[in-house]
Protein backbone atom coordinates (compact mmCIF):
# COMPACT_ATOMS: atom_id res chain seq x y z
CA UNK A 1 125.99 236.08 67.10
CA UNK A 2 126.24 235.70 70.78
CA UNK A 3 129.35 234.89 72.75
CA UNK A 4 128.34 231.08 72.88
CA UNK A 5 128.07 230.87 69.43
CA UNK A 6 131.35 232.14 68.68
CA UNK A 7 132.97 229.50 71.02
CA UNK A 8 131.29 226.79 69.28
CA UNK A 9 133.71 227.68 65.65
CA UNK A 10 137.14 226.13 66.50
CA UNK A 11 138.57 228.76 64.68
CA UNK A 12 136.92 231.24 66.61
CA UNK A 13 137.82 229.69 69.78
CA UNK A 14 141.07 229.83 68.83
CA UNK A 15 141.25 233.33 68.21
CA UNK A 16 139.29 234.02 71.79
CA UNK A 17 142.00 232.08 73.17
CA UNK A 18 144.58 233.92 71.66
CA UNK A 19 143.04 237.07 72.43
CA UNK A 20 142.69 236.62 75.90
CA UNK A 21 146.32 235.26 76.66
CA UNK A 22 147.62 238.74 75.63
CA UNK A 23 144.43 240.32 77.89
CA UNK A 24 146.95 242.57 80.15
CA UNK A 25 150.14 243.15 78.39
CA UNK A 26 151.01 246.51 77.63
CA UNK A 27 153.68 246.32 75.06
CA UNK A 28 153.01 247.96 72.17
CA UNK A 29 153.46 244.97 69.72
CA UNK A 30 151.58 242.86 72.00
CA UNK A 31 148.43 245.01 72.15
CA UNK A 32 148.86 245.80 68.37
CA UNK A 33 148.70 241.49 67.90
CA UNK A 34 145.70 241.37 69.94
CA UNK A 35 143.96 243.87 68.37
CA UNK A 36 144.79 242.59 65.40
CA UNK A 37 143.16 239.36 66.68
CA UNK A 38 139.75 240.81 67.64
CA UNK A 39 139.55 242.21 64.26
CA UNK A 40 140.14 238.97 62.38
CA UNK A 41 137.32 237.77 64.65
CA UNK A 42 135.20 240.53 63.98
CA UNK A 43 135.66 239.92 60.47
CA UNK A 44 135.51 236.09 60.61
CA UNK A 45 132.14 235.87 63.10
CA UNK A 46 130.80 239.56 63.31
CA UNK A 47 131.24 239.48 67.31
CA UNK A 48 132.94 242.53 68.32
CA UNK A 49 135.21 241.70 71.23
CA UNK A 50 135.34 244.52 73.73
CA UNK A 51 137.79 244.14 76.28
């Protein structure tokens, strides 16, 4: 599934978003959320998010 693809599922989207609002922090419950996020995406479209 290509990045595109992933977009196009509003749930997916919505993770992405999520995921890239917290792109930068460096507290450690922050980064432990948005990991957290990119692997309920993972799970829910098989893209691996790499940062």
């Amino acid at each position: 599934m290509s990045f595109i693809d992933v977009l196009n599922i509003p749930e997916a989207r919505e993770l992405v978003d999520q995921i890239e609002e917290l792109i930068g922090e460096d507290e450690t419950e922050l980064v432990r959320i948005r990991t957290n996020l990119i692997q309920e995406l993972k799970r829910m479209t098989g893209y691996e998010y790499i940062l």
